[in-house]
Protein backbone atom coordinates (compact mmCIF):
# COMPACT_ATOMS: atom_id res chain seq x y z
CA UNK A 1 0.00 0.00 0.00
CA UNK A 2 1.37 3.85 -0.68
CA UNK A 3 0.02 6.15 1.51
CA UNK A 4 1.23 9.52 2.15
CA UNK A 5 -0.40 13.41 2.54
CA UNK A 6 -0.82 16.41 0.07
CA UNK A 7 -1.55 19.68 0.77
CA UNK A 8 -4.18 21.93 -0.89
CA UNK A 9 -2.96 22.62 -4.67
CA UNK A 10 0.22 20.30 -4.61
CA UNK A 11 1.52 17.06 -6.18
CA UNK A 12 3.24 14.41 -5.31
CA UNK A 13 4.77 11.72 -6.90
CA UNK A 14 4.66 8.22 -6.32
CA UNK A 15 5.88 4.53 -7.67
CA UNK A 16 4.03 1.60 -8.42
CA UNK A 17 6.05 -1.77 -7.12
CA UNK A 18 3.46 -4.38 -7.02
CA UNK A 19 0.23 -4.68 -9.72
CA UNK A 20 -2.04 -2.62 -7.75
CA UNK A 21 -1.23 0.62 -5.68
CA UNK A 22 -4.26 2.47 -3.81
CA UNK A 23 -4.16 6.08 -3.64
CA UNK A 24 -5.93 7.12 -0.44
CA UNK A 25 -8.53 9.40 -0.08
CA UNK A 26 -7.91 13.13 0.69
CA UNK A 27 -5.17 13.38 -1.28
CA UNK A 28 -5.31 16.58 -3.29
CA UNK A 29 -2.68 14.93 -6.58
CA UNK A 30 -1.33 11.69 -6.74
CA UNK A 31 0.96 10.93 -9.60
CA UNK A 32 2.84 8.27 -11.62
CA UNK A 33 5.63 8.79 -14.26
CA UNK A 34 4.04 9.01 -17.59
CA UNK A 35 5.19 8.24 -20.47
CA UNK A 36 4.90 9.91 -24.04
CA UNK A 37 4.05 8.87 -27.36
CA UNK A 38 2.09 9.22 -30.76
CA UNK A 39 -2.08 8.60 -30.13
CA UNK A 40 -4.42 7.10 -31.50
CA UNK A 41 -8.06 8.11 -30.23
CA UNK A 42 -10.88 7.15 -29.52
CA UNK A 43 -13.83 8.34 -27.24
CA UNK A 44 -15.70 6.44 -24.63
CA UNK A 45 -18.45 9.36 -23.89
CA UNK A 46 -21.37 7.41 -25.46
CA UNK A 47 -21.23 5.46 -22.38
CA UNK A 48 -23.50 5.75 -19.77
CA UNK A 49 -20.85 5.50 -16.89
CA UNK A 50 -17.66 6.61 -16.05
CA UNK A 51 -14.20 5.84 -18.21
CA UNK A 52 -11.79 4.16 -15.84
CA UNK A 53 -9.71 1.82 -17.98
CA UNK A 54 -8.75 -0.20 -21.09
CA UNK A 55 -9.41 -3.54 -21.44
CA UNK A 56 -7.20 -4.68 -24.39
CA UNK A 57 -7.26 -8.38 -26.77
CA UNK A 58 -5.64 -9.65 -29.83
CA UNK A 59 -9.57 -10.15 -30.92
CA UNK A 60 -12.75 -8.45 -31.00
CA UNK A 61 -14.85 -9.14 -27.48
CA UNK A 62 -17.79 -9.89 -29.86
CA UNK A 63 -20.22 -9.12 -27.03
CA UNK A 64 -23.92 -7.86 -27.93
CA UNK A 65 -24.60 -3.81 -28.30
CA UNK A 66 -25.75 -3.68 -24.13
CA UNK A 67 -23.51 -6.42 -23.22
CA UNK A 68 -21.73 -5.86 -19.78
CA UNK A 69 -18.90 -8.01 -18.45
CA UNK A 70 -19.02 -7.56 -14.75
CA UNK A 71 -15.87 -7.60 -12.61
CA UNK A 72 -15.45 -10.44 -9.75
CA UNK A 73 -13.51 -8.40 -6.92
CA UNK A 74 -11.89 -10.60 -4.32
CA UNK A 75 -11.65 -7.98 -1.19
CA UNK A 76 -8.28 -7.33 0.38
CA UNK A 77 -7.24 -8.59 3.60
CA UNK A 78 -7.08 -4.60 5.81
CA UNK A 79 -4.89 -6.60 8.35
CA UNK A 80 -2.21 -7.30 5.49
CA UNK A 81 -2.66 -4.08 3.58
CA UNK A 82 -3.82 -6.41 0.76
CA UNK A 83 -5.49 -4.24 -1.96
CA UNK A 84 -8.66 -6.00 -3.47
CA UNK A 85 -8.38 -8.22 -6.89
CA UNK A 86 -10.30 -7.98 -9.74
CA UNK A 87 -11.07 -10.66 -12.34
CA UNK A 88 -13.31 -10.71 -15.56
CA UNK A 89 -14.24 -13.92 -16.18
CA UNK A 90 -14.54 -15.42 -19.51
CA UNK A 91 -12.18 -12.86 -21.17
CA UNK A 92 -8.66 -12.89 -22.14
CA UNK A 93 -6.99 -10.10 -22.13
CA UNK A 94 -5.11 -7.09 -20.62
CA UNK A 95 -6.53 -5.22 -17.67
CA UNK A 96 -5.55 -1.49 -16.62
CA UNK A 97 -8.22 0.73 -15.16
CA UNK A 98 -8.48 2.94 -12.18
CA UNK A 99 -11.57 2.29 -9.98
CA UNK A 100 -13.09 3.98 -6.81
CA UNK A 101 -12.91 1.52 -3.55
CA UNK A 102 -16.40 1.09 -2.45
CA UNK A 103 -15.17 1.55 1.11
CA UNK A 104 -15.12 5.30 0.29
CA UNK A 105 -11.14 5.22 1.16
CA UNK A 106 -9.92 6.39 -2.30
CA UNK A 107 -8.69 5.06 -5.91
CA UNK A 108 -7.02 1.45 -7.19
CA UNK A 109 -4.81 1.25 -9.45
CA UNK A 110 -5.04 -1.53 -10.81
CA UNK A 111 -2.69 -3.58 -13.85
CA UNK A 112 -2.33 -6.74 -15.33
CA UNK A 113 1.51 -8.17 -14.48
CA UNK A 114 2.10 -8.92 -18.41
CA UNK A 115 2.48 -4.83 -18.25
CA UNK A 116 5.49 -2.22 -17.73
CA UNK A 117 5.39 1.34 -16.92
CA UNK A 118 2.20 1.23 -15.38
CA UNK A 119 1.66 4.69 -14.04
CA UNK A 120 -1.54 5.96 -12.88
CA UNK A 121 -2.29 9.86 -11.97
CA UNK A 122 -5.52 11.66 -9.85
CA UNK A 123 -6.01 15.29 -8.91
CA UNK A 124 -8.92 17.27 -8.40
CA UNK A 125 -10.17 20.45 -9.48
CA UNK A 126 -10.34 22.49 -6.40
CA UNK A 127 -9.40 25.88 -8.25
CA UNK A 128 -11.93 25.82 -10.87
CA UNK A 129 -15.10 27.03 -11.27
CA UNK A 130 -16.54 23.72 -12.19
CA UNK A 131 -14.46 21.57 -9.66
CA UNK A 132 -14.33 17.23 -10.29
CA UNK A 133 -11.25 15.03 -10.64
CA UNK A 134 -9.15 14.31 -13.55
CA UNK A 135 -7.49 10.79 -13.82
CA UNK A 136 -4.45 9.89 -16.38
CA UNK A 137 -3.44 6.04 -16.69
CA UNK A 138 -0.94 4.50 -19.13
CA UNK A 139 1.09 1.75 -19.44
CA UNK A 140 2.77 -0.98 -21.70
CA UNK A 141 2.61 -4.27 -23.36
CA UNK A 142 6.04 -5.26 -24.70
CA UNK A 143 5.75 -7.77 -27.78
CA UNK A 144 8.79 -9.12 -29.98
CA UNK A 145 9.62 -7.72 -33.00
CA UNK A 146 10.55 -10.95 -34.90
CA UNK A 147 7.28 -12.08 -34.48
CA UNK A 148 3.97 -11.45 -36.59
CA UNK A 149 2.19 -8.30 -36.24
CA UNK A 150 0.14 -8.09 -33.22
CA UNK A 151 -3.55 -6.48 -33.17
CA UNK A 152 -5.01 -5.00 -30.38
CA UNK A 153 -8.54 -4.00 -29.49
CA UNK A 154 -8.68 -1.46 -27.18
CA UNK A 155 -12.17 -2.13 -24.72
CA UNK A 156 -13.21 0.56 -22.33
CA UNK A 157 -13.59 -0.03 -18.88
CA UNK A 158 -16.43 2.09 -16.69
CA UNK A 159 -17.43 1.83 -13.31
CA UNK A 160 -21.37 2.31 -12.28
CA UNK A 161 -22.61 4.62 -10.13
CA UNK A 162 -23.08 1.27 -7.58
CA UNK A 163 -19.24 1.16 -7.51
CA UNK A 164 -19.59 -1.86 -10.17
CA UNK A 165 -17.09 -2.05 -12.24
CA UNK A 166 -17.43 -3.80 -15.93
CA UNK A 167 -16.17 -4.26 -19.37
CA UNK A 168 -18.31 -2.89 -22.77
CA UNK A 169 -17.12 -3.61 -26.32
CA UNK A 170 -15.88 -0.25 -28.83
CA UNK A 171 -16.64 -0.97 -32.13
CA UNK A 172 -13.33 1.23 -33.28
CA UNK A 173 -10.41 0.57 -35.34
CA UNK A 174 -7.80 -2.35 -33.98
CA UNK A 175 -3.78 -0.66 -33.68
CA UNK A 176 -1.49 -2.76 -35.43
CA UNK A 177 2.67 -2.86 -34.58
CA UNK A 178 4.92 -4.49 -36.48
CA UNK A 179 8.07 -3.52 -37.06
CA UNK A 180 12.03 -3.09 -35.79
CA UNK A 181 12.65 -2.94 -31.73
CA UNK A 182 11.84 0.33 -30.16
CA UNK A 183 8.99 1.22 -31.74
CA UNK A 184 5.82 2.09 -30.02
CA UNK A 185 2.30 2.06 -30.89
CA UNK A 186 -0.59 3.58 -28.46
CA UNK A 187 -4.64 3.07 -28.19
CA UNK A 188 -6.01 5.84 -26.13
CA UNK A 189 -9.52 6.26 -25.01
CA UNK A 190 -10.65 9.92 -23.49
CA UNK A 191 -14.12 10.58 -21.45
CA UNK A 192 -14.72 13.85 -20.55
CA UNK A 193 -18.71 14.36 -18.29
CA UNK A 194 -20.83 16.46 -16.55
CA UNK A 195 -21.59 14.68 -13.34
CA UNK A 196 -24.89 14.76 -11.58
CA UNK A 197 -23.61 17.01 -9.13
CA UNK A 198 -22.57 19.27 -11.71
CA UNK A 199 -18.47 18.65 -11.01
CA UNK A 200 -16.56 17.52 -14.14
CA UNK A 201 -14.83 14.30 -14.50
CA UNK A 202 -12.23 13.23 -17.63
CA UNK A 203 -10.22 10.69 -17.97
CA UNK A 204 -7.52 9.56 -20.33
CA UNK A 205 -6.18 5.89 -20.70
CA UNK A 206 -3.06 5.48 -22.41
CA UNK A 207 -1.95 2.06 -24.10
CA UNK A 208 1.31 1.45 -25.34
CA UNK A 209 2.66 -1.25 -27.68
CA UNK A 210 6.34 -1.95 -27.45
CA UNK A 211 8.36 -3.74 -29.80
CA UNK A 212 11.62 -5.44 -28.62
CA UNK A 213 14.03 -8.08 -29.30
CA UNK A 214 12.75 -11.20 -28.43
CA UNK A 215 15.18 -12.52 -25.91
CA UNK A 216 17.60 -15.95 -26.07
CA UNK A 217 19.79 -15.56 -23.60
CA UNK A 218 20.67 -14.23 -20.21
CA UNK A 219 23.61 -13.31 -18.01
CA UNK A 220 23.91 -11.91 -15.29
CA UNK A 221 27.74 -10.85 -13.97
CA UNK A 222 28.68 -8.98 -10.92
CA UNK A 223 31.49 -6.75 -10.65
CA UNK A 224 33.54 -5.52 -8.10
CA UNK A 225 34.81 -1.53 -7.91
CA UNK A 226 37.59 -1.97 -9.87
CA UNK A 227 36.29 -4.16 -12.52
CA UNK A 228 36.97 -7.65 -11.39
CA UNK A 229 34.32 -10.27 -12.23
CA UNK A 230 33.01 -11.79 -8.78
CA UNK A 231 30.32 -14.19 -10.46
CA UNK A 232 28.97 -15.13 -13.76
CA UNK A 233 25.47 -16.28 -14.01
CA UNK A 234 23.46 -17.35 -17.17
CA UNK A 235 19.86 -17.72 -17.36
CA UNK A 236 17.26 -19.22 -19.89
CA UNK A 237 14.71 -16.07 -20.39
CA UNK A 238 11.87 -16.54 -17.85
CA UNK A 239 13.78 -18.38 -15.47
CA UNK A 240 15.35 -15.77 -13.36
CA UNK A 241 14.69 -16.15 -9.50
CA UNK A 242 12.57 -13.68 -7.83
CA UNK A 243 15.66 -12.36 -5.79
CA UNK A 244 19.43 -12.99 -6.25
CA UNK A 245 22.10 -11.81 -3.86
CA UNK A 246 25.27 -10.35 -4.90
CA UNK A 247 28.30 -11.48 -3.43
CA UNK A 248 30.26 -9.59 -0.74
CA UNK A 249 32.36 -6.67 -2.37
CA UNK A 250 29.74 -5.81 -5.47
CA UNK A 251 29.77 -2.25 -6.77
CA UNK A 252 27.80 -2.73 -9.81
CA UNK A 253 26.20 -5.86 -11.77
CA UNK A 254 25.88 -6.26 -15.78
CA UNK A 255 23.12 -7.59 -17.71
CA UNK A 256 23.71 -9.25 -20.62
CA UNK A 257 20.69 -10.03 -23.11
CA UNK A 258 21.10 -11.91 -26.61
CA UNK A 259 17.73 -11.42 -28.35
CA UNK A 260 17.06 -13.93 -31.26
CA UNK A 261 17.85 -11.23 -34.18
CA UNK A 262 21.49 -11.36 -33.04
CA UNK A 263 22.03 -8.28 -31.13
CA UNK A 264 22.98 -8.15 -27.45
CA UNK A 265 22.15 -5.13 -24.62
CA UNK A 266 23.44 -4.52 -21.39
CA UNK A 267 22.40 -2.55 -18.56
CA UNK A 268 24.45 -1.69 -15.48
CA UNK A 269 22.89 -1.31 -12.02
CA UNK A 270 24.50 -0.15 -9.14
CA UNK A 271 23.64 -0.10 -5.22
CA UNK A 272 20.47 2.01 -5.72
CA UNK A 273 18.86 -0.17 -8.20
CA UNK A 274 16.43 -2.46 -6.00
CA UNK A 275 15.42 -4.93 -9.16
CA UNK A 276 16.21 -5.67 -12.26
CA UNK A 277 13.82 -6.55 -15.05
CA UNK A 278 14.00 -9.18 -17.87
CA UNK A 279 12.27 -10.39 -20.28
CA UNK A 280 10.36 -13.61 -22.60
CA UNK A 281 7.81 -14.60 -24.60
CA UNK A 282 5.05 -16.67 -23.56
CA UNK A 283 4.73 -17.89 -27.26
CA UNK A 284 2.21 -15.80 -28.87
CA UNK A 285 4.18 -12.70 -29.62
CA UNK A 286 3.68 -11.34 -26.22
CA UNK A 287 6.85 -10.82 -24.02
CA UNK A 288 6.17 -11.42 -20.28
CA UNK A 289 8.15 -8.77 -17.65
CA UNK A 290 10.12 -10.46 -14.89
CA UNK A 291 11.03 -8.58 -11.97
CA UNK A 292 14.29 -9.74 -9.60
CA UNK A 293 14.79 -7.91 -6.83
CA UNK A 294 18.52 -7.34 -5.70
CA UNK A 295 19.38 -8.04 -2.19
CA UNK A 296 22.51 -5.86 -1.91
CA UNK A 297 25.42 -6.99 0.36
């Protein structure tokens, strides 16, 4: 859970570690990183709720013109700090949506772990003459480039005025990305309302396509401060541990990536980096994020 207090008319920013982060209620701004790239729109106001979130497949949803896909939510466990879970049943996809906790204690932010960058930003309108909240949530699905050109639908997800939240169909155009690594495609959906109360409420939902190389091979070396190799550790993608622990006498660790087109990357971390993130394909295209957290010395 991330919890901390804003003042009237400020902003703070915060990090998302986990799939779900809860910004609490009373918080004047609460904001993510986001990131930046070419849009294509679409508009979710001929809905009869609220825009929270995009619900994206590789094929239509094919669900009748008033069809609603209701959410399951699992509640969290308070003693734990455990934030609720959401599931729609029946559908496979890629859930990212921001939804109001129907104990009245703020916002969810909620992602599915096959995503990267998830960021997700509230504020409210104090200063204006029409006051309401604005809400801003991106993030990314990374898919490898040597494979075949991935199609996404982009499905909006709304939350009722009951707190329910749900899944509706947008009969709009899929994106398409194909290409070299690095490039990025984006669905967006926007939803801009007059509330009953008369307050204003928009939101914008972001969803980025990234290609990269498909991955073959990993290694992980650690390095001492002047350069000497301390140990040498080579992974199949997917199969990294979900914490490694540097030897005694690391300053910095390397690693290595050989994708399947033939080119290699490395990153260096040192002492402040608390994970390190790899990558592979769950065999449809779709490259699958793995988190390691590093357990420093």
């Amino acid at each position: 859970m991330i919890e901390t207090t804003i003042g009237a008319g400020m902003r703070r920013k915060l990090v998302v570690t986990a799939v779900g982060a809860m910004l609490m209620a009373g918080l004047t701004g609460c904001s993510l990183p986001l990131g930046s790239v070419h849009n294509q729109g679409a508009t979710a106001s001929s809905f009869p709720d609220k825009l929270i979130g995009i619900y994206a497949t590789t094929a239509p949803l094919d669900l009748a013109p008033d069809q609603r896909v209701y959410a399951t939510v699992t509640p969290g466990d308070d003693a734990n700090d455990a934030m609720p879970t959401y599931s729609f049943e029946g559908l496979d996809g890629f859930a990212m949506f921001m939804a109001d906790l129907s104990d009245g204690k703020g916002k969810y932010c909620h992602a599915d772990p096959s995503l990267t960058d998830v960021a997700c930003d509230f504020s409210t309108n104090d200063e204006t003459s029409t006051g309401g909240t604005s809400t801003s949530t991106t993030g990314t699905l990374n898919v490898a480039a040597s494979g075949s050109p991935i199609v996404m639908y982009g499905n909006p997800i709304l939350q009722a005025t009951d707190g329910r939240v749900y899944v509706a169909e947008m009969n709009d155009s899929p994106s398409v990305s194909s290409g070299s690594a690095g490039v990025t495609a984006t669905m967006s959906i926007s939803d801009t309302r007059t509330q009953d109360d008369g307050t204003v409420y928009s939101a914008v939902i972001t969803f980025n396509i990234k290609l990269r190389a498909e991955p073959s091979h990993i290694t992980v070396l650690t390095m001492s401060d002047n350069d000497v190799l301390l140990s040498r550790t080579e992974y199949v993608p997917g199969t990294l541990p979900d914490a490694i622990t540097p030897p005694v006498g690391t300053a910095y660790i390397i690693v290595k990536t050989e994708a399947t087109d033939s080119s290699v990357s490395r990153e260096i971390l040192g002492p402040d980096a608390v994970s390190l993130v790899t990558y592979a394909t769950r065999g449809d295209g779709i490259l699958i994020a793995k988190t390691t957290t590093i357990n420093w010395a």
